[in-house]
Structure formats: C-alpha cells, structure tokens
C-alpha atoms as a PDB file:
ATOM      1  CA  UNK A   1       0.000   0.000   0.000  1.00  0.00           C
ATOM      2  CA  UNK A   2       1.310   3.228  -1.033  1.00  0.00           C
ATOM      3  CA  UNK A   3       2.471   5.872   1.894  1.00  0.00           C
ATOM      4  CA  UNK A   4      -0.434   9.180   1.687  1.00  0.00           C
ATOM      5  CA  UNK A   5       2.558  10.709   3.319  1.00  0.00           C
ATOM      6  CA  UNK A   6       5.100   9.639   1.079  1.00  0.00           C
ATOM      7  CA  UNK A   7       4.946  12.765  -0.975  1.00  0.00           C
ATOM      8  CA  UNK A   8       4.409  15.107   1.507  1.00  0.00           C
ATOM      9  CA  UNK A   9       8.027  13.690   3.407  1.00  0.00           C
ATOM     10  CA  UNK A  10      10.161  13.535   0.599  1.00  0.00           C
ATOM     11  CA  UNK A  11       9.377  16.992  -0.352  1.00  0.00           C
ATOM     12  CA  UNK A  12       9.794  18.075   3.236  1.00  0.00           C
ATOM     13  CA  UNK A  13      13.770  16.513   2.959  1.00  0.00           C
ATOM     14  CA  UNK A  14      14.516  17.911  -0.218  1.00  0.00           C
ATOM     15  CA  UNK A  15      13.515  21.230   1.501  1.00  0.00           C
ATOM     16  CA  UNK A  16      15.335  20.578   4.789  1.00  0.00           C
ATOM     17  CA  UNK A  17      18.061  18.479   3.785  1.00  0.00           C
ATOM     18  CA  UNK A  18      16.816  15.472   6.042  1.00  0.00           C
ATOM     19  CA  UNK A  19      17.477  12.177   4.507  1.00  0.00           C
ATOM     20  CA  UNK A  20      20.399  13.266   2.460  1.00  0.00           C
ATOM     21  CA  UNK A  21      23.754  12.613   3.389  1.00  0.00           C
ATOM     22  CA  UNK A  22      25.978  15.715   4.856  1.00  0.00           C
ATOM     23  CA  UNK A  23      29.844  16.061   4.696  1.00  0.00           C
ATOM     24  CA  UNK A  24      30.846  18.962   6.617  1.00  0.00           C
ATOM     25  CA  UNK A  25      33.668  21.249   4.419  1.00  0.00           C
ATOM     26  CA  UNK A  26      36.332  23.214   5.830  1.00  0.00           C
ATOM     27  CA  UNK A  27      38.136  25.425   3.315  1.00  0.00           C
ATOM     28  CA  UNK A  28      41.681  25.887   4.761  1.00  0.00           C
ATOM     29  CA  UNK A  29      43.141  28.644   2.945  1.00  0.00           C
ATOM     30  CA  UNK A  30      45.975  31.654   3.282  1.00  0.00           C
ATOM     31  CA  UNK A  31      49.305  32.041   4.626  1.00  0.00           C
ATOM     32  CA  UNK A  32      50.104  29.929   7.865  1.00  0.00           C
ATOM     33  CA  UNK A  33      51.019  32.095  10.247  1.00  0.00           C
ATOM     34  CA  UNK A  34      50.558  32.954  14.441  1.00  0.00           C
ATOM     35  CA  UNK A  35      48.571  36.134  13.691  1.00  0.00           C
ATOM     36  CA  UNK A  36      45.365  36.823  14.403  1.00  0.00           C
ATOM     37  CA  UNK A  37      44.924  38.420  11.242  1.00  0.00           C
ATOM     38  CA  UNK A  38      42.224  37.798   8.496  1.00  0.00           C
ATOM     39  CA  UNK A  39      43.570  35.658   5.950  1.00  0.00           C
ATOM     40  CA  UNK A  40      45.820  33.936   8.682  1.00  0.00           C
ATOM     41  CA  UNK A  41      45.283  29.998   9.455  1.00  0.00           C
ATOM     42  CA  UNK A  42      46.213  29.246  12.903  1.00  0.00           C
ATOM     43  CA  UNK A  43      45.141  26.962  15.740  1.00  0.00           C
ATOM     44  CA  UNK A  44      43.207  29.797  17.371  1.00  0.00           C
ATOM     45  CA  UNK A  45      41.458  30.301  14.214  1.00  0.00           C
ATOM     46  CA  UNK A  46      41.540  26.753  12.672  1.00  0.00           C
ATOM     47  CA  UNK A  47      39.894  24.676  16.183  1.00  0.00           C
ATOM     48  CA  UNK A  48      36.329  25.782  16.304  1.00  0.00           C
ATOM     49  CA  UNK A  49      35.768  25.269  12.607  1.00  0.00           C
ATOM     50  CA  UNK A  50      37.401  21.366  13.026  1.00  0.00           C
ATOM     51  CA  UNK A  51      35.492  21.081  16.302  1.00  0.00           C
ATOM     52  CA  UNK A  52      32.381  22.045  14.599  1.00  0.00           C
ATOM     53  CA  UNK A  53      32.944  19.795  11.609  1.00  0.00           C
ATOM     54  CA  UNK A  54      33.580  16.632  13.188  1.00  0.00           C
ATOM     55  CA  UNK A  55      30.707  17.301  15.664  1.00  0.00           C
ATOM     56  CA  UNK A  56      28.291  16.763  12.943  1.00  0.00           C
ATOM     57  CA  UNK A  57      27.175  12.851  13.869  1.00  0.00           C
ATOM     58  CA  UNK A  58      25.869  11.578  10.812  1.00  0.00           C
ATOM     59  CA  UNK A  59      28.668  12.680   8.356  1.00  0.00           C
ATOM     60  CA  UNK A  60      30.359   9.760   7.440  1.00  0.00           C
ATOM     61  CA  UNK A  61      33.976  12.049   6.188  1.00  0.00           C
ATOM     62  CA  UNK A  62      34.929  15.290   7.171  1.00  0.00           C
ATOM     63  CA  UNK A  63      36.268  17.228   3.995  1.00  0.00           C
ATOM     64  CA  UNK A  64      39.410  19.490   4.026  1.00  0.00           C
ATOM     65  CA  UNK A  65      40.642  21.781   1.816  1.00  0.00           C
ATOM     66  CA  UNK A  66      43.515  23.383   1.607  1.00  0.00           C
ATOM     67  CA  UNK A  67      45.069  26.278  -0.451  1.00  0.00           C
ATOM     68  CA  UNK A  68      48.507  27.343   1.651  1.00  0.00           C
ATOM     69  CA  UNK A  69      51.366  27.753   0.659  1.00  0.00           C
ATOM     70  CA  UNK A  70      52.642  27.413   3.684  1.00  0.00           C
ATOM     71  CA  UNK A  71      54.127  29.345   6.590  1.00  0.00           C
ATOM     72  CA  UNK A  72      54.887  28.922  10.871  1.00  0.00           C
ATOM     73  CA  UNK A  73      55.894  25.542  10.991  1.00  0.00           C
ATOM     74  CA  UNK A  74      54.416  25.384  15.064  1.00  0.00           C
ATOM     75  CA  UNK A  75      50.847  26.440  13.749  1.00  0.00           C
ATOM     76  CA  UNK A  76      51.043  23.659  10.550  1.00  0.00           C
ATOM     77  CA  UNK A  77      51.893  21.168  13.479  1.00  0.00           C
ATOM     78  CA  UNK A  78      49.346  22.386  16.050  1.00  0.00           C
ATOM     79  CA  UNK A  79      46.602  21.971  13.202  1.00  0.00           C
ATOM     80  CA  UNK A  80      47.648  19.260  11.325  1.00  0.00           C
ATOM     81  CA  UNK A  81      47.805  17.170  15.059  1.00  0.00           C
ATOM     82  CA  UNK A  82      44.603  18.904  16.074  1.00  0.00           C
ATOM     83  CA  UNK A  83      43.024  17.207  12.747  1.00  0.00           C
ATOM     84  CA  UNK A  84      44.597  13.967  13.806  1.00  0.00           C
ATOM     85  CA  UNK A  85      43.236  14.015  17.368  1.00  0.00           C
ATOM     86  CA  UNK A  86      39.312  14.520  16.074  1.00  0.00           C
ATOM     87  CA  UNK A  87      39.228  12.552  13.490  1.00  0.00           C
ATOM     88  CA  UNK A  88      40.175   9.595  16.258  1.00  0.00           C
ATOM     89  CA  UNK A  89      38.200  10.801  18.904  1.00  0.00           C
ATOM     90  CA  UNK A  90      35.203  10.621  16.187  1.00  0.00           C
ATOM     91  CA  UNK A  91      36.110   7.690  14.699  1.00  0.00           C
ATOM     92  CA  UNK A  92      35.462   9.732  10.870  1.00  0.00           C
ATOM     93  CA  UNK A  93      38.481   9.554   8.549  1.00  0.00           C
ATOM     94  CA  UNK A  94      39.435  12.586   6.766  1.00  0.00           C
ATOM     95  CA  UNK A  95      39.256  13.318   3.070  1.00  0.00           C
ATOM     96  CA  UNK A  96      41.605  16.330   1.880  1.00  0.00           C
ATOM     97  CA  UNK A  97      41.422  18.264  -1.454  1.00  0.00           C
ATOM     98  CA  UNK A  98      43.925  20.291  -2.658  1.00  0.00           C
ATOM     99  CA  UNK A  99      43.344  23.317  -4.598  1.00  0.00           C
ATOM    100  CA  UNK A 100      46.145  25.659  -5.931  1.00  0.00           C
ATOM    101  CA  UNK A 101      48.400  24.452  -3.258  1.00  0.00           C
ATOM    102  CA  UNK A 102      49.621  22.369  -0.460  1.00  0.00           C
ATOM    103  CA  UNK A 103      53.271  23.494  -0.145  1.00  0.00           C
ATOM    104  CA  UNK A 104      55.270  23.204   2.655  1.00  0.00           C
ATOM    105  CA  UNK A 105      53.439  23.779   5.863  1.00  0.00           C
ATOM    106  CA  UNK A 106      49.854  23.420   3.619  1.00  0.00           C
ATOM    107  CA  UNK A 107      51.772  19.594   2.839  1.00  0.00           C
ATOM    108  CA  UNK A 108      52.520  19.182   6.513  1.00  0.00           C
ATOM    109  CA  UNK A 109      48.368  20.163   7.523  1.00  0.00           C
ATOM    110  CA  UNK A 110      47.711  17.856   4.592  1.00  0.00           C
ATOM    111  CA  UNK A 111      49.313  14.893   5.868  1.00  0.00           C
ATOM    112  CA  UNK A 112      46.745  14.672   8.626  1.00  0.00           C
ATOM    113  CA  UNK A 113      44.012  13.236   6.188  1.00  0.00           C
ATOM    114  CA  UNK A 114      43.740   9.679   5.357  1.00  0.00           C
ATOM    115  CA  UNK A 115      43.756  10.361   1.735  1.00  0.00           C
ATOM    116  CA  UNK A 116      44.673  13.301   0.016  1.00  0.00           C
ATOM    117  CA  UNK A 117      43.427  13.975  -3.222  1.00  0.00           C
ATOM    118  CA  UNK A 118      44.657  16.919  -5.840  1.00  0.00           C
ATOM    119  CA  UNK A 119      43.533  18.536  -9.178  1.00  0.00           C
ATOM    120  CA  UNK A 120      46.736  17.714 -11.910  1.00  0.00           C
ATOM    121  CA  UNK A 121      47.938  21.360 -11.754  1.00  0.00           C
ATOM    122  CA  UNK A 122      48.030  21.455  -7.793  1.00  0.00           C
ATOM    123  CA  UNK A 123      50.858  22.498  -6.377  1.00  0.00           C
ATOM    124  CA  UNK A 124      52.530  20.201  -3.630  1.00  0.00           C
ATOM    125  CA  UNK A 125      55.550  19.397  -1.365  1.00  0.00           C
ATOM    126  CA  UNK A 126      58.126  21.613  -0.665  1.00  0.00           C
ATOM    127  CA  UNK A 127      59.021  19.661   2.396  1.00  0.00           C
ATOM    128  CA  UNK A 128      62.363  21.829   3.986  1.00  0.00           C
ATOM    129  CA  UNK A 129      62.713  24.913   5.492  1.00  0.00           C
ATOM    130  CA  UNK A 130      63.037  28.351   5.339  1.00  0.00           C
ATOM    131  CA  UNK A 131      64.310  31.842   6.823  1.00  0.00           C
ATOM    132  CA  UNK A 132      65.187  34.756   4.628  1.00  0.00           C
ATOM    133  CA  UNK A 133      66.196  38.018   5.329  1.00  0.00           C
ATOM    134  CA  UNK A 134      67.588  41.290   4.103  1.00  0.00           C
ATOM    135  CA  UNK A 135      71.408  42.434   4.360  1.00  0.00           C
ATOM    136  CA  UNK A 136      71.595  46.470   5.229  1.00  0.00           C
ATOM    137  CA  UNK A 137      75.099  46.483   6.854  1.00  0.00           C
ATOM    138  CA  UNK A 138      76.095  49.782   4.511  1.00  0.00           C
ATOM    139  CA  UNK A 139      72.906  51.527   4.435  1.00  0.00           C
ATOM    140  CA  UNK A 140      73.469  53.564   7.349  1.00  0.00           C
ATOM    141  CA  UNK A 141      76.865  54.625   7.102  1.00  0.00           C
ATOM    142  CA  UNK A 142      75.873  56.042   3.601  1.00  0.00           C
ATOM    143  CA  UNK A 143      72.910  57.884   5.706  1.00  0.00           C
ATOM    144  CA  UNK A 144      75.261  59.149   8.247  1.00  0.00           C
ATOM    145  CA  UNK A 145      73.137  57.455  10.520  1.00  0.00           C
ATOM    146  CA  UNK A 146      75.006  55.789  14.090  1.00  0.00           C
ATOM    147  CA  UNK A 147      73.489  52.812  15.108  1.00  0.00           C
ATOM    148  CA  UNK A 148      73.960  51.492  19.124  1.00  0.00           C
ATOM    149  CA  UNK A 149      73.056  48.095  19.662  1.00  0.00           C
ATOM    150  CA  UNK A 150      73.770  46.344  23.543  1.00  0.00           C
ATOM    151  CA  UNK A 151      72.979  42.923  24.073  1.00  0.00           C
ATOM    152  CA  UNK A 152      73.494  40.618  27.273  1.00  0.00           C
ATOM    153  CA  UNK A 153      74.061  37.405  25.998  1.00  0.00           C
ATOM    154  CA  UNK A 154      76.913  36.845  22.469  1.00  0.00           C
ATOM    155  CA  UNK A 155      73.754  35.475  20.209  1.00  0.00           C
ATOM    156  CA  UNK A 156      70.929  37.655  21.186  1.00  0.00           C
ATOM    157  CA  UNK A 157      72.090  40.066  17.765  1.00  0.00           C
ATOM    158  CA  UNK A 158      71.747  36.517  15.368  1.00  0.00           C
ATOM    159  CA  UNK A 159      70.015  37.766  12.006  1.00  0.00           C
ATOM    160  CA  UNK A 160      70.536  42.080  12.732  1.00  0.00           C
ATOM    161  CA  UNK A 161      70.189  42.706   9.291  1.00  0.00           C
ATOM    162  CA  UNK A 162      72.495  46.116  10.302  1.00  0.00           C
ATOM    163  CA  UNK A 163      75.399  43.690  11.470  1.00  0.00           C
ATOM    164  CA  UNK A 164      77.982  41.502   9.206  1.00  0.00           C
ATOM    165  CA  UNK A 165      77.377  38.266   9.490  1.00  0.00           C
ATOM    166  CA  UNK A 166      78.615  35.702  11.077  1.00  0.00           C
ATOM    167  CA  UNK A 167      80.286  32.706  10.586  1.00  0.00           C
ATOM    168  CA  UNK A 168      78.866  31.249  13.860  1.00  0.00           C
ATOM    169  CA  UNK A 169      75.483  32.334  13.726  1.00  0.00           C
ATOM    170  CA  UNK A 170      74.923  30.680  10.293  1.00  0.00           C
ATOM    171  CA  UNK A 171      75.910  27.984  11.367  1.00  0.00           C
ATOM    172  CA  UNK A 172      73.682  27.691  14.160  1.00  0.00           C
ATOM    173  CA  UNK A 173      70.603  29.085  11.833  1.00  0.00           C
ATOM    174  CA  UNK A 174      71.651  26.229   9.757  1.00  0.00           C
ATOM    175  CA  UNK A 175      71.192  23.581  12.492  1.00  0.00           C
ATOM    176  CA  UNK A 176      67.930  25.152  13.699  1.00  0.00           C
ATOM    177  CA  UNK A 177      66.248  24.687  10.443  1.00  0.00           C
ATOM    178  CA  UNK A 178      67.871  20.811   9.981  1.00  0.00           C
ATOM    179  CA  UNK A 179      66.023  20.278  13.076  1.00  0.00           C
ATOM    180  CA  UNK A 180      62.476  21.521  11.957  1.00  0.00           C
ATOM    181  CA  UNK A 181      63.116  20.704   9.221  1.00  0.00           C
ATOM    182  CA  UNK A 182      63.409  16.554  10.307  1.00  0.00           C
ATOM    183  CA  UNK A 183      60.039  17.068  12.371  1.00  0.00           C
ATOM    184  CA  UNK A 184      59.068  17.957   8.582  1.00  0.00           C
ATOM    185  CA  UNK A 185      60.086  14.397   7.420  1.00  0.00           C
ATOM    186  CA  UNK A 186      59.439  12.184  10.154  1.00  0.00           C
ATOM    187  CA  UNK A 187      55.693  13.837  10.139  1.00  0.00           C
ATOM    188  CA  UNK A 188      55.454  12.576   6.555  1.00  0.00           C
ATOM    189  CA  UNK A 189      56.411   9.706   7.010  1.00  0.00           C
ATOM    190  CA  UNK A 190      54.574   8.525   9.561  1.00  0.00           C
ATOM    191  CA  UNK A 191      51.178   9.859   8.005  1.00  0.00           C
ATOM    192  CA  UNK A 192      52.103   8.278   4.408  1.00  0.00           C
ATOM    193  CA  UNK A 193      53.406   5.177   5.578  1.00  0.00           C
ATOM    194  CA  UNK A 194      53.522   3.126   2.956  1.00  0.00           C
ATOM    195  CA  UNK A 195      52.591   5.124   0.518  1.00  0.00           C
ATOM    196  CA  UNK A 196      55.489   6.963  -0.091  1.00  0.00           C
ATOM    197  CA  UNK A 197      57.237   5.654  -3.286  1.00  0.00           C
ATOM    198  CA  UNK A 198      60.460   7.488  -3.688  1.00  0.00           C
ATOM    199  CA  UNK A 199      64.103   8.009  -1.800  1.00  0.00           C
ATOM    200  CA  UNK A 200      64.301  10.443   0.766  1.00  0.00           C
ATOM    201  CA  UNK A 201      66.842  12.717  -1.203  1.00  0.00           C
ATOM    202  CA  UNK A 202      64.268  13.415  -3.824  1.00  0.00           C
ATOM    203  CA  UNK A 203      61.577  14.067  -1.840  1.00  0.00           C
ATOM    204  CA  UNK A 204      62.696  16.067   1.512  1.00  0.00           C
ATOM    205  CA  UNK A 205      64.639  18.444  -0.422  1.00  0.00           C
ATOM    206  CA  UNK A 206      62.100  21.240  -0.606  1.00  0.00           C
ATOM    207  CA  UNK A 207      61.251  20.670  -3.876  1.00  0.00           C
ATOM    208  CA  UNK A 208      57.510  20.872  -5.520  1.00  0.00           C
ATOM    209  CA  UNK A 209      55.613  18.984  -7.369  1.00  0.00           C
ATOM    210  CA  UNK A 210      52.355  18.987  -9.492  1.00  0.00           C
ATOM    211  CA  UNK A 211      49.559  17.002  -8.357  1.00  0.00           C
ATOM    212  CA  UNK A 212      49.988  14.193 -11.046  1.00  0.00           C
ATOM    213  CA  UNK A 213      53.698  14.041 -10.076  1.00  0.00           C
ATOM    214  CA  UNK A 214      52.979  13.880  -6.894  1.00  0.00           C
ATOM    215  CA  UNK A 215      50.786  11.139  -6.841  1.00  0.00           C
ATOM    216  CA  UNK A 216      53.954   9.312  -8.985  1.00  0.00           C
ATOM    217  CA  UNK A 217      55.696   9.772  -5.755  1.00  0.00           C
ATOM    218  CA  UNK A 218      52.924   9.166  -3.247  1.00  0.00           C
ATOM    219  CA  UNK A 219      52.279  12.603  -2.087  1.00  0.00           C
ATOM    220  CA  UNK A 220      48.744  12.218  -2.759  1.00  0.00           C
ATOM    221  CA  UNK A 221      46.603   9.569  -3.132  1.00  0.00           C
ATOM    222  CA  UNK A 222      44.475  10.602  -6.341  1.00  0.00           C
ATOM    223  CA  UNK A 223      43.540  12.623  -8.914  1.00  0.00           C
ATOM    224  CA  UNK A 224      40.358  14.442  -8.439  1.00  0.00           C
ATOM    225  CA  UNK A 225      37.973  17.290  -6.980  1.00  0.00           C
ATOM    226  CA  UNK A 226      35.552  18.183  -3.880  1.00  0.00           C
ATOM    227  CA  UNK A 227      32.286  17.928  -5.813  1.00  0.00           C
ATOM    228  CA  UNK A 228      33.610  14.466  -7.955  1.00  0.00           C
ATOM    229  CA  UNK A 229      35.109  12.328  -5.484  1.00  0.00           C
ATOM    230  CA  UNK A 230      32.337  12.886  -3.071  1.00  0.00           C
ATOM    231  CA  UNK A 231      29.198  12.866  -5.593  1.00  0.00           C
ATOM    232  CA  UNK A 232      30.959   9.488  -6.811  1.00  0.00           C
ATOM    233  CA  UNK A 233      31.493   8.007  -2.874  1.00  0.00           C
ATOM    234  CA  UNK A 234      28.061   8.866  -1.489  1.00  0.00           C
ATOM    235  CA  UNK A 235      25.728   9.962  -4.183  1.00  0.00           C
ATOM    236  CA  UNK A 236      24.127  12.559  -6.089  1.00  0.00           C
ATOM    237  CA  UNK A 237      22.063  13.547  -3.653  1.00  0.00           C
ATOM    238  CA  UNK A 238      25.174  14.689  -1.037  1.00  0.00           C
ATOM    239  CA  UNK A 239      25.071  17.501   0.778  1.00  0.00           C
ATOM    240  CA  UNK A 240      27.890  19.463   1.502  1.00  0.00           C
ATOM    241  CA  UNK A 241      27.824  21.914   4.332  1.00  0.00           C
ATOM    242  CA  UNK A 242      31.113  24.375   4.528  1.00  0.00           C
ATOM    243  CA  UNK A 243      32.231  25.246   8.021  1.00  0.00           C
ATOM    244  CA  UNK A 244      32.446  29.083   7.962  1.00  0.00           C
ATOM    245  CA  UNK A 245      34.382  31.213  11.004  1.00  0.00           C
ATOM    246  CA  UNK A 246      31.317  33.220  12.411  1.00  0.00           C
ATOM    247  CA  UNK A 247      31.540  36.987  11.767  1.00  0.00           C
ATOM    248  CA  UNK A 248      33.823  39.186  14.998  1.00  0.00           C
ATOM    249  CA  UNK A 249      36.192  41.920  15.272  1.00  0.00           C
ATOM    250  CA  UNK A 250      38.780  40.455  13.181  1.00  0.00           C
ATOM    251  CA  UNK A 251      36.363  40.166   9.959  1.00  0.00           C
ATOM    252  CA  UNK A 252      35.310  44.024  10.230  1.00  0.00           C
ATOM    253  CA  UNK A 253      36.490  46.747   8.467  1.00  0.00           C
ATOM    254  CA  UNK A 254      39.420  49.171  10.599  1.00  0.00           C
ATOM    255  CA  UNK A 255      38.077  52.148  10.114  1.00  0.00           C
ATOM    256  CA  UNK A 256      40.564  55.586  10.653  1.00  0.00           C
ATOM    257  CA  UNK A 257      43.228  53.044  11.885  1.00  0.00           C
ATOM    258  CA  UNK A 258      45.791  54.053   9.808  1.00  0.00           C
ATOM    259  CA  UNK A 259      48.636  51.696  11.963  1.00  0.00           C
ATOM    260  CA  UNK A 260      46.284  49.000  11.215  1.00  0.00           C
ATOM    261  CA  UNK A 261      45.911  49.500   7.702  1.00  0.00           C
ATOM    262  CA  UNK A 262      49.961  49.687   7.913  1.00  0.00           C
ATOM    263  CA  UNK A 263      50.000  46.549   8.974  1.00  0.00           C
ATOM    264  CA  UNK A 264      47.694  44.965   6.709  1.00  0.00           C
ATOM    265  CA  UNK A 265      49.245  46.088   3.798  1.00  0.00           C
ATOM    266  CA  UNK A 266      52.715  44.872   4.878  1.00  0.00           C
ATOM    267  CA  UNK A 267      51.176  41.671   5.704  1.00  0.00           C
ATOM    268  CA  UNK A 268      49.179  41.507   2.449  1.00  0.00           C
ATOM    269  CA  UNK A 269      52.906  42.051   0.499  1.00  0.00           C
ATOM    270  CA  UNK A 270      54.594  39.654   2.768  1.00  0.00           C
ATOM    271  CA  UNK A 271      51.603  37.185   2.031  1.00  0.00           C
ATOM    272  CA  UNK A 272      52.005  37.984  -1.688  1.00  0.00           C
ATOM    273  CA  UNK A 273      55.795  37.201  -1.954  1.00  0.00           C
ATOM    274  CA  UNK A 274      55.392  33.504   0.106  1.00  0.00           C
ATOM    275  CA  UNK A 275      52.697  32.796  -2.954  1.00  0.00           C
ATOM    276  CA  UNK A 276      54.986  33.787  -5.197  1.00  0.00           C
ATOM    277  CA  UNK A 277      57.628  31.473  -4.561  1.00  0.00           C
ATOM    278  CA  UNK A 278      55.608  28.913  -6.192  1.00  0.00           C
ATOM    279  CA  UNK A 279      54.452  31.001  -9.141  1.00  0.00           C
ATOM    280  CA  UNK A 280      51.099  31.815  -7.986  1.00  0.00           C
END
C-alpha cells in the first residue's frame, strides 16, 4: 500500500536536507602564520571550525581543503595534530582536497588526512625549510646614521640585518632549520606510511611537485575534486555543508586606523611574496 505521506516527506527533505547525506567542508586557505589576522590559518582560528565539523554525527567524512602555501611551521603542526586528534576521537576519517596548493606547511596540515586527493595542476611538497632576510650592513653609514646596539648574551644580535654576518650564527641558523626541518620528514612519514614511493633525497629536499607528479611519488593519493570524489562516494544527492568562522572583530572593516591598515598592507605584500615562490 502506497504511503499518503510519502509525498508530503520527501518533499519536506529535499527542503530541509533530512534524509540526504551531509559532509561537513572546511576550506583551509591563506598564509600559515601565528597572527590573528584575516587571511591567517592558525590553531586559534583553525579549532572551532574542526570542532564544529567533526561534531556533525551523521557525516560519514569530514572534507578538508587546503590552499597554503605554507608558513609557521608550530601552527602547521598544532593543526595538522589537532586534525589527527578529532578525526580519532570521532572515529570519521578525513578526506583532503587540494586546490592551488599544499606546499610546505599546507603539505605538513595535509598529511593529517587519510587520503589526500589533488587537481593535476596542484601544487605540492616543498618539504624543507626556510628563513630569509635582508642584508643592510652599509645603508646607514651612507645615511650618516650611528646605530647602538647592547645585548646581554653573544647570540641575542643573530640575524641584525644592520650587522655583518657571522660565521657562527649561520651555522647555528643552519642547524635550527635541519632540526624543523626533520620534524618535517618524520611527520610525513609517519602519516604516508607506505605510501610513499620514492628516496628520501628526492623528496625532503624542498622541492615541488604537481599534483599528477605527486601522486607518482605518493604525495597524494588521487587525482580528483571536492564535488567528484564525493558525488561518486556517497551519491548525487550529497550535501555538503562548509564550516564558515562566524563573523567578529577580526572580519570588520578598521576604520581611521591608519597603523592598522599599515599593517595589513605589509602583511598583504609579505603574504604575496610567500605565494609567489611557487608562481602563484
């Protein structure tokens, strides 16, 4: 015997999205960095958009994805672990989708899903390390300009861009960044365990890839997008819901601050010129 209410419910879940299956989407994009700044990802920034994803008890997958091209190697840690820790704690495994780019610490945040899956023309890798700076030890004389600098404690001037540098203190940079740069490698591979199909000289040497490369050498797991891979996993009918920060101080508008603005527009350039190390 046919349901009278048949009609009447089905229309009702096509309205409310009942009956349909939901993966929760968090986009994961910008410059990696310990700023609460808009744009930023961070743990601060990054935790109640996870939290609220994985909360979400009938989603079989949470969906991540990421377009970073890295950044503070502490915050791609703290998230990338943070990711890790829900996805147990839920029992949900996590699908991630590269975009542009998952370079460097956007790899290392990447890691954390149980598959990660990127268009051809992504962007990923660049597992090493990096500090760059500017040289200015001239400048000043040429200005006529007398610079004082007292320090307690021989290192505490490491990386004055006013000072010569030193033989010593390069040195020491140099062993700082070997060690990050192994919690780099040892983070990869223990989240592609067996999946990684190449020597570690090709690739922990900071190098990028594209997305079908990097599926050559196990980077990723597929070929593919959002929409396709998750259409083709739980049907047509999916619904994806995209975790959005709610709307505070640090979305609006700074208004007659002209410091502020300052600051934004040096962190928009310095945001620009980490894109633009890998063309983008």
């Amino acid at each position: 015997m046919n349901d009278p209410a048949g009609p009447t419910r089905n229309w009702l879940q096509r309205l409310t999205g009942r009956g349909r299956t939901t993966v929760p989407v968090v986009r994961l994009q910008g410059v990696i960095a310990a700023e609460q700044r808009q744009g930023r990802l961070n743990i601060a920034t990054v935790e109640p958009l996870l939290k609220r994803a994985f909360s979400i008890k009938s989603a079989p997958a949470v969906a991540i994805v990421i377009n970073s091209p890295g950044g503070s190697p502490v915050q791609s840690r703290l998230i990338s672990k943070r990711i890790r820790d829900l996805a147990n704690l839920y029992h949900k495994p996590v699908l991630v989708f590269v975009e542009d780019a998952a370079a460097s610490g956007g790899y290392f945040i990447a890691v954390a899903g149980d598959e990660i899956i990127a268009d051809p023309s992504s962007i990923v890798g660049s597992i090493g390390v990096i500090m760059a700076g500017f040289g200015f030890v001239d400048a000043l004389a040429k200005l006529g300009v007398e610079r004082r600098v007292h320090t307690a404690g021989n290192s505490k001037s490491t990386l004055d861009p006013f000072l010569p540098e030193k033989a010593e203190d390069v040195a020491r940079i140099t062993a700082f960044e070997a060690d990050i740069h192994q919690v780099f490698i040892d983070h990869v591979k223990a989240g592609r365990a067996g999946r990684l199909k190449a020597d570690d000289d090709v690739l922990f040497t900071g190098q990028w890839w594209t997305g079908l490369r990097g599926l050559e050498l196990g980077l990723v797991d597929a070929i593919g997008d959002l929409h396709e891979t998750l259409t083709t996993r739980y049907g047509p009918d999916i619904r994806l819901k995209l975790i959005e920060p709610k709307r505070g101080w640090l979305s609006l508008p700074r208004i007659g601050m002209s410091a502020g603005l300052s600051a934004d527009l040096a962190a928009t350039i310095e945001d620009r010129a980490i894109w633009a190390r890998l063309g983008l």
